[in-house]
C-alpha atoms as a PDB file:
ATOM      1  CA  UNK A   1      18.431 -19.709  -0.853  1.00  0.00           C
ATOM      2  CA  UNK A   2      16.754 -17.446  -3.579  1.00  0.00           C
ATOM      3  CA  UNK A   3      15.368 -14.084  -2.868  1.00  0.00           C
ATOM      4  CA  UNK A   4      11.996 -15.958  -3.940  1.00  0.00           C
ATOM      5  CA  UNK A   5      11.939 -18.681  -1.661  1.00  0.00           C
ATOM      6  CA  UNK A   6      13.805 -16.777   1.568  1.00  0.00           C
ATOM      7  CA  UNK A   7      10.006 -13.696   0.881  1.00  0.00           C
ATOM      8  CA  UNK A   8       7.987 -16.837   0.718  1.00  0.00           C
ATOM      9  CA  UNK A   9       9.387 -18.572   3.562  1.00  0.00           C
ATOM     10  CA  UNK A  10       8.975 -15.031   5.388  1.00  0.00           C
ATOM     11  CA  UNK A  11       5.835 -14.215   4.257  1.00  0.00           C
ATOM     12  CA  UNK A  12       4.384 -17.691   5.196  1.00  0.00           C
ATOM     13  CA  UNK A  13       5.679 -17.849   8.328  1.00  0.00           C
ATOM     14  CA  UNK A  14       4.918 -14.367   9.210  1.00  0.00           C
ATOM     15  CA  UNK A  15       1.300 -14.837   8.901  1.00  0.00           C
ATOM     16  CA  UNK A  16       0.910 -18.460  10.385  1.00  0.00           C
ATOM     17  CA  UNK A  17       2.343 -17.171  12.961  1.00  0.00           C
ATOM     18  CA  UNK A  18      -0.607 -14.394  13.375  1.00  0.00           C
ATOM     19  CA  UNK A  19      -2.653 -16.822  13.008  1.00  0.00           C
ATOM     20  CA  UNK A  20      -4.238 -15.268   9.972  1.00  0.00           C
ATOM     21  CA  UNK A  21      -5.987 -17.676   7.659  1.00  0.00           C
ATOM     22  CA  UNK A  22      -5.308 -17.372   3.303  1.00  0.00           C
ATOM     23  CA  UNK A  23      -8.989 -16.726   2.752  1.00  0.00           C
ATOM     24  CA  UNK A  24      -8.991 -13.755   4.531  1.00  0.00           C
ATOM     25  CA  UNK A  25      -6.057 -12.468   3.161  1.00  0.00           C
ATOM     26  CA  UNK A  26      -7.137 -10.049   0.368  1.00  0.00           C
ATOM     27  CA  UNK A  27      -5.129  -7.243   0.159  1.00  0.00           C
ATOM     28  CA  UNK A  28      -1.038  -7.130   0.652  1.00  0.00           C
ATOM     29  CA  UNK A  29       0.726  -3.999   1.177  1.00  0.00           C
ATOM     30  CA  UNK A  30       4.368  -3.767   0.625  1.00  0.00           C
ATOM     31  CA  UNK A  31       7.422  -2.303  -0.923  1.00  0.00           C
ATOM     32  CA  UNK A  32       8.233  -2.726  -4.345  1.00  0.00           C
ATOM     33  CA  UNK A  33      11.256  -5.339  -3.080  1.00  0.00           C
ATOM     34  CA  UNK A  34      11.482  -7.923  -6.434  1.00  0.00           C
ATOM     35  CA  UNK A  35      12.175 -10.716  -4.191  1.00  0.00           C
ATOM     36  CA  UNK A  36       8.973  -9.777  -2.152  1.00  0.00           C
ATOM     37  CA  UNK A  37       6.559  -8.994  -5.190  1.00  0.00           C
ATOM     38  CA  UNK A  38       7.159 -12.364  -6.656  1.00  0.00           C
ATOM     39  CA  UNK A  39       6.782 -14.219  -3.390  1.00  0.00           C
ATOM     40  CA  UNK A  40       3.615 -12.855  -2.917  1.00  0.00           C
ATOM     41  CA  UNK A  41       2.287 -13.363  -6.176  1.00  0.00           C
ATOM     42  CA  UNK A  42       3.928 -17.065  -6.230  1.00  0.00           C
ATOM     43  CA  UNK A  43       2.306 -17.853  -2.817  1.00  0.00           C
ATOM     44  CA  UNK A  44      -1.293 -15.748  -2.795  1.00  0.00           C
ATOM     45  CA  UNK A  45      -2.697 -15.869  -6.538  1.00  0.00           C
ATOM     46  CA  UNK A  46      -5.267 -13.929  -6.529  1.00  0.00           C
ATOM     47  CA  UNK A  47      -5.071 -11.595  -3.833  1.00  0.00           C
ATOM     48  CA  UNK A  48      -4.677  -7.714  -5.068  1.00  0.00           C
ATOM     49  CA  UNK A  49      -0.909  -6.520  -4.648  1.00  0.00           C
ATOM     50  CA  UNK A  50      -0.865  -2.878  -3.335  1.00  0.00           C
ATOM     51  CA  UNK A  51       2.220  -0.851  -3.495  1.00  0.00           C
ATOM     52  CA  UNK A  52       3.724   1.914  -1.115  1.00  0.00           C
ATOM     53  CA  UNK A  53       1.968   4.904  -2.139  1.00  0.00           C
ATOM     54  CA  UNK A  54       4.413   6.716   0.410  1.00  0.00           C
ATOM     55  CA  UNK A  55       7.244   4.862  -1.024  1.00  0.00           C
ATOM     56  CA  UNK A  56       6.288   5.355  -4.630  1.00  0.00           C
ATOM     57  CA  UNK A  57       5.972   8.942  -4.138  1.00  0.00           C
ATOM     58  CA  UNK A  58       9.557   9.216  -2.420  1.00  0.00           C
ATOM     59  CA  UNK A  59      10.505   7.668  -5.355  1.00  0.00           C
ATOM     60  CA  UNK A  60       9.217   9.716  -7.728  1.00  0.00           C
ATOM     61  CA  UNK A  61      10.324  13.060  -6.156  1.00  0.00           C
ATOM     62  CA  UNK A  62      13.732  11.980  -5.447  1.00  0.00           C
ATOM     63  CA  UNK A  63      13.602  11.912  -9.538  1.00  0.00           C
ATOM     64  CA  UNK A  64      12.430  15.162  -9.748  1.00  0.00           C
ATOM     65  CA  UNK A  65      14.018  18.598  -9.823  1.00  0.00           C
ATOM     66  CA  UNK A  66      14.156  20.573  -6.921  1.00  0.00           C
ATOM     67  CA  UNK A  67      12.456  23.258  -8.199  1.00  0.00           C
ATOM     68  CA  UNK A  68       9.302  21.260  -9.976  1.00  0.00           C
ATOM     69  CA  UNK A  69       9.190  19.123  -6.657  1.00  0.00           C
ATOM     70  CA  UNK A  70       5.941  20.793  -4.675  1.00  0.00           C
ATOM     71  CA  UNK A  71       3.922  20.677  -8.097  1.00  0.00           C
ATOM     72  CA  UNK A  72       4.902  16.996  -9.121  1.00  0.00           C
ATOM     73  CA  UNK A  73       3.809  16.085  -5.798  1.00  0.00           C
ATOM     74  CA  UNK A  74       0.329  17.848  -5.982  1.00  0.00           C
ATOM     75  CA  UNK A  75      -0.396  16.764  -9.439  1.00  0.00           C
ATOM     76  CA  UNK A  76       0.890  12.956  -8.477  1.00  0.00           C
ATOM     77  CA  UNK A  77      -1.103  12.929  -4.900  1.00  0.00           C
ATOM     78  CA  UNK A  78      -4.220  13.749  -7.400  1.00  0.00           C
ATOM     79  CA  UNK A  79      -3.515  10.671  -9.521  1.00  0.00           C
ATOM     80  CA  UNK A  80      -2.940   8.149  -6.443  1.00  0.00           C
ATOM     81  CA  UNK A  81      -6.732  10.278  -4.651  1.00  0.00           C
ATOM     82  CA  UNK A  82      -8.516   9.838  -8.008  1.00  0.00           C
ATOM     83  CA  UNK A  83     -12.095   8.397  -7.652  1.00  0.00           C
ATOM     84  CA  UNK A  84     -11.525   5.529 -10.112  1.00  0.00           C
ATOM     85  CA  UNK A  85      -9.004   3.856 -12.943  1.00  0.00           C
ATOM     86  CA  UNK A  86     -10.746   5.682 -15.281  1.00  0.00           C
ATOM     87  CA  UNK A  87     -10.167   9.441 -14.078  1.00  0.00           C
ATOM     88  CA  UNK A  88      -6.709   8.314 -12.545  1.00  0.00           C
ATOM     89  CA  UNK A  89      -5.487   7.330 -15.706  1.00  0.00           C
ATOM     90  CA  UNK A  90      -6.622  10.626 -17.728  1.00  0.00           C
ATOM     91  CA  UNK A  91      -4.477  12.232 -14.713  1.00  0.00           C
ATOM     92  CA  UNK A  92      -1.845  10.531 -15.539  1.00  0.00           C
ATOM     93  CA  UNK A  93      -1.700  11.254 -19.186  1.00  0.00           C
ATOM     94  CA  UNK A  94      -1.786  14.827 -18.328  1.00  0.00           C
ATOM     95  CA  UNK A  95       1.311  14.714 -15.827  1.00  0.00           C
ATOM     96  CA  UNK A  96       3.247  12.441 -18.345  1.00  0.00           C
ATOM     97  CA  UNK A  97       2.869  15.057 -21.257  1.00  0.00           C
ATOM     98  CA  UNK A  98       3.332  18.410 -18.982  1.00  0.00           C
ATOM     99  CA  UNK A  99       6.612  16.606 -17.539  1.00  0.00           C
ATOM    100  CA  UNK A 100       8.225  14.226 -19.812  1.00  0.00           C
ATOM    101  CA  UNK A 101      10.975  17.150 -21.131  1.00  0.00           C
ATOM    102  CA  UNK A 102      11.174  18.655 -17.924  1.00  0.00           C
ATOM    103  CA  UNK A 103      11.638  15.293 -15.384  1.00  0.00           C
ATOM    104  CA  UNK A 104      11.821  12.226 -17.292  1.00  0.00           C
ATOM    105  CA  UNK A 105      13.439  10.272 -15.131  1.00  0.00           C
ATOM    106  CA  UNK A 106      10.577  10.698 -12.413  1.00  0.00           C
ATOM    107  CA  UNK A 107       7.917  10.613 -15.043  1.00  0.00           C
ATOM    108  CA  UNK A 108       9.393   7.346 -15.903  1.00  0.00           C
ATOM    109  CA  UNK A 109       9.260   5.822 -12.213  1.00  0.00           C
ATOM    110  CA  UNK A 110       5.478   7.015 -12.347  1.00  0.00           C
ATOM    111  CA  UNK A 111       4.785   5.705 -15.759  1.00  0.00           C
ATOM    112  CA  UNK A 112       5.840   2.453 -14.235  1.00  0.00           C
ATOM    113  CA  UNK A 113       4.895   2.189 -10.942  1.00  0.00           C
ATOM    114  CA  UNK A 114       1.282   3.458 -11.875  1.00  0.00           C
ATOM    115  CA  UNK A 115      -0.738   0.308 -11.729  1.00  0.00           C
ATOM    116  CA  UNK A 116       0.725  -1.150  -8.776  1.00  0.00           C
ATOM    117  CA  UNK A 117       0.455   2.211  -6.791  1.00  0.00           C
ATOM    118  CA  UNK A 118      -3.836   2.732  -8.103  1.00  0.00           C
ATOM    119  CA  UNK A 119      -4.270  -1.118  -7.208  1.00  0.00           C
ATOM    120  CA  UNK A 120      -6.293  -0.180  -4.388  1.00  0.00           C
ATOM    121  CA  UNK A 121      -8.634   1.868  -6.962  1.00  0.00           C
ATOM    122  CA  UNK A 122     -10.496  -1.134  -7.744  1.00  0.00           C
ATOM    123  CA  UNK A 123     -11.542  -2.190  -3.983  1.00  0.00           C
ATOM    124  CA  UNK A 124     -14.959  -0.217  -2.726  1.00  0.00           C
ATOM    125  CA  UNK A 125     -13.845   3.267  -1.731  1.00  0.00           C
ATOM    126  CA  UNK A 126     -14.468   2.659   1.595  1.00  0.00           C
ATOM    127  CA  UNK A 127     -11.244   0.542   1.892  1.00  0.00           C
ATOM    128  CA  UNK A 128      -8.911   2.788  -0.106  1.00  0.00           C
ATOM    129  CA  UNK A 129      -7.588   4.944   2.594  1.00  0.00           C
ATOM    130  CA  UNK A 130      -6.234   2.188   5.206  1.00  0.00           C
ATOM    131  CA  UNK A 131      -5.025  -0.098   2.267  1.00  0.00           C
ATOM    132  CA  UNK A 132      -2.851   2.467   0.592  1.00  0.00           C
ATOM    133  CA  UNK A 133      -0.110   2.285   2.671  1.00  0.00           C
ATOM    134  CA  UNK A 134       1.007  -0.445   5.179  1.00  0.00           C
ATOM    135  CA  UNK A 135      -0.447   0.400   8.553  1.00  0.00           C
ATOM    136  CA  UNK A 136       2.976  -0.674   9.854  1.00  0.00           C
ATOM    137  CA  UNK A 137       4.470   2.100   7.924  1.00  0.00           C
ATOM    138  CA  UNK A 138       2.094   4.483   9.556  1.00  0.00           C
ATOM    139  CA  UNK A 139       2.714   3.305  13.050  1.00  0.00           C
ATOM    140  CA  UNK A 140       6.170   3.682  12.318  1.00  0.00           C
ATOM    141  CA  UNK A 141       5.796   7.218  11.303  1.00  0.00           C
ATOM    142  CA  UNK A 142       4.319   7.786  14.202  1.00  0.00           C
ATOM    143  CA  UNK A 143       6.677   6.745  16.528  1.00  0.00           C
ATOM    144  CA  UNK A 144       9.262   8.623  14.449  1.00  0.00           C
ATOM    145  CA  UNK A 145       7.206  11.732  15.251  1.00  0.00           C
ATOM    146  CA  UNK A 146       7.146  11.345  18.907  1.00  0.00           C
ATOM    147  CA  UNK A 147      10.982  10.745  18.784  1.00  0.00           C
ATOM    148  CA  UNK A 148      11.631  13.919  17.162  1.00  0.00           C
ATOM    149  CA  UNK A 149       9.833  15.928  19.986  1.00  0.00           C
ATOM    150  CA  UNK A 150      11.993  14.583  22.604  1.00  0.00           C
ATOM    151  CA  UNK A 151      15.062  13.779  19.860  1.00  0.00           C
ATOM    152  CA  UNK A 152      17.563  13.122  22.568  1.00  0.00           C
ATOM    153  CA  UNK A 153      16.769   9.679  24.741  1.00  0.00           C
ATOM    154  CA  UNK A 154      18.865   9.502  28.413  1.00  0.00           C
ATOM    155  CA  UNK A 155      18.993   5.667  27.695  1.00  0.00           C
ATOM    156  CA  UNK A 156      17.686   2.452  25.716  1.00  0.00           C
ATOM    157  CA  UNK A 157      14.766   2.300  28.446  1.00  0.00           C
ATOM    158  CA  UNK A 158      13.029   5.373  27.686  1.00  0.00           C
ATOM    159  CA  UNK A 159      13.011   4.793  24.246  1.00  0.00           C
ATOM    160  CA  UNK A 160      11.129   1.341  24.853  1.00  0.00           C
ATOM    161  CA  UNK A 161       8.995   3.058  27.159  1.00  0.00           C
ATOM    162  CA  UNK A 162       7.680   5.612  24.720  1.00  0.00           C
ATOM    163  CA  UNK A 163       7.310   3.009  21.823  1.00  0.00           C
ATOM    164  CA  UNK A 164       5.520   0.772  24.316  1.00  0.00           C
ATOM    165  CA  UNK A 165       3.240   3.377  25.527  1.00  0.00           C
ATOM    166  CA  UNK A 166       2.414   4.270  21.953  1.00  0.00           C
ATOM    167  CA  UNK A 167       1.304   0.905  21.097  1.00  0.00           C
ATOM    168  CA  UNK A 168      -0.578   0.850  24.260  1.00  0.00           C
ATOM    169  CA  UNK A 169      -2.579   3.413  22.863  1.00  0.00           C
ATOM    170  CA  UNK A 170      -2.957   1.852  19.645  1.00  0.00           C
ATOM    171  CA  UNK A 171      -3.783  -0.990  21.357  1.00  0.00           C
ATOM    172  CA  UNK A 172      -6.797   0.302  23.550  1.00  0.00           C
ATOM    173  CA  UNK A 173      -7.952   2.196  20.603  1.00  0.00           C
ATOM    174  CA  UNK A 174      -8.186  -1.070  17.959  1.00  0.00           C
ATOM    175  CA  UNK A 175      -9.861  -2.448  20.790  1.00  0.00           C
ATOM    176  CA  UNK A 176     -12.341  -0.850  21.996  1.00  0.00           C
ATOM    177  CA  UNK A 177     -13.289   1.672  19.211  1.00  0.00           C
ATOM    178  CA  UNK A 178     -14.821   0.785  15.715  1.00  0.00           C
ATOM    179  CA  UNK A 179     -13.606  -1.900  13.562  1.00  0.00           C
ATOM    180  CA  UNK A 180     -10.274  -1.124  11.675  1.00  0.00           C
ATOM    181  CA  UNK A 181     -11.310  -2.425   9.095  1.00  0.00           C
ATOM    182  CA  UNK A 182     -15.019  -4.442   8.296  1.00  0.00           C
ATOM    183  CA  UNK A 183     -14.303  -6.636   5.285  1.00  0.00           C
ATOM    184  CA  UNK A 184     -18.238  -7.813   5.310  1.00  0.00           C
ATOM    185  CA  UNK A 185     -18.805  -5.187   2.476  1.00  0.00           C
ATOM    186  CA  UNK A 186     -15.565  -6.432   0.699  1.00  0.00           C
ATOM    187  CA  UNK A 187     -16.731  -9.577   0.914  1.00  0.00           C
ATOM    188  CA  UNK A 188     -20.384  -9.210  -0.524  1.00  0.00           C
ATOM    189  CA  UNK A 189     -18.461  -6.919  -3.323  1.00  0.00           C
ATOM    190  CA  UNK A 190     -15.969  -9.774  -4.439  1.00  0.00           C
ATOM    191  CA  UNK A 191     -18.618 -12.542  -4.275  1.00  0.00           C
ATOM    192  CA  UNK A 192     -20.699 -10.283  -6.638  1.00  0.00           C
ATOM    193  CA  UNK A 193     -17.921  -9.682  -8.793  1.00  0.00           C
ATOM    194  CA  UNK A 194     -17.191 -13.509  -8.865  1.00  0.00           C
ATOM    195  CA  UNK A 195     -20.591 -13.830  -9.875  1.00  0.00           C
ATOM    196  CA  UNK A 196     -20.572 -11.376 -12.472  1.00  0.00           C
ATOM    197  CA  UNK A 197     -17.288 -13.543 -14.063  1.00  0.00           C
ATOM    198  CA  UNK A 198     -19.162 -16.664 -13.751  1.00  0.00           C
ATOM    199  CA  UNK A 199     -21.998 -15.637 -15.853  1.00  0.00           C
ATOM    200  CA  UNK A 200     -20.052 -14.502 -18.897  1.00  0.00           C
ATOM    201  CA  UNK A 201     -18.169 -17.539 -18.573  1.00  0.00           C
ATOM    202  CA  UNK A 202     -19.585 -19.767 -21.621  1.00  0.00           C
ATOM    203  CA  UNK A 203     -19.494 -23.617 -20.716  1.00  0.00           C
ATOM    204  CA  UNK A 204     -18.496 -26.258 -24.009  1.00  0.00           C
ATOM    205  CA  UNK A 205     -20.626 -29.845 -23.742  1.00  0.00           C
END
């Protein structure tokens, strides 16, 4: 089976079984996996690809020189927090030209990466935080932070009792506090923009 069709098959299956429906499925977070990418884009046209911004930073730094590390990550963090495509891509003309010589192997993986990584630039601000990185990827942060207090776990039990607990919370939290996320905004925004399209659209006979 091709790495195409195995993501698709994954992908498909993955969200049938959450019972999610295609029309509300707007934005995808993932990893830059090729296999992955394409599936999505195969399977949802349409819907806005986000990448890793976690990832893609990683990626860029482990590029980097030790010693320009801390300021490639401040002056990359600025492009990724940028207000809109616009600024974000002034930013990242200025990183390009004050690094090229000095990490151009990282400012290549930025160069690249760039419009995958700002995708979430064009949703309503609102939405940018939560949809630049997976919330998966957060929750599993978080769980890796808890381990690290205790680091050493007496047996396989404990450790499913802390993960367990923390989801728990999680949980309780999505529950019974405000909305994760409310798409009615996004909603209203894309049927605007859909409009706008429309009516620069010119019709023949």
């Amino acid at each position: 089976m091709s790495k195409l069709k195995k993501w698709g098959k994954i992908i498909l299956l993955t969200i049938w079984g959450l019972s999610v429906l295609t029309i509300f499925l707007l934005v995808m977070v993932s990893d830059d996996h090729g296999g992955l990418v394409r599936a999505i884009r195969k399977h949802f046209q349409g819907v806005t690809w986000q990448r890793y911004q976690t990832h893609f930073v990683r990626n860029i730094l482990d590029a980097t020189p030790k010693a320009l590390q801390d300021e490639v990550y401040r002056r990359v963090r600025g492009i990724l927090d940028a207000p809109d495509m616009d600024t974000a891509r002034v930013l990242l003309n200025q990183v390009l030209e004050a690094y090229e010589t000095k990490a151009p192997k990282a400012m290549a993986t930025l160069e690249a990466g760039f419009e995958d990584a700002t995708a979430v630039l064009h949703l309503p601000e609102k939405y940018r935080k939560r949809l630049r990185t997976n919330g998966l990827e957060r929750l599993n942060e978080e769980i890796r932070r808890r381990e690290r207090v205790i680091r050493i776990f007496p047996n396989r039990e404990s450790a499913l009792r802390l993960i367990g607990t923390l989801l728990m919370e999680v949980d309780e939290k999505w529950a019974s506090g405000r909305k994760y996320l409310d798409m009615a905004e996004y909603l209203e925004w894309r049927e605007s923009r859909t409009a706008q399209m429309n009516s620069k659209v010119t019709r023949i006979g």
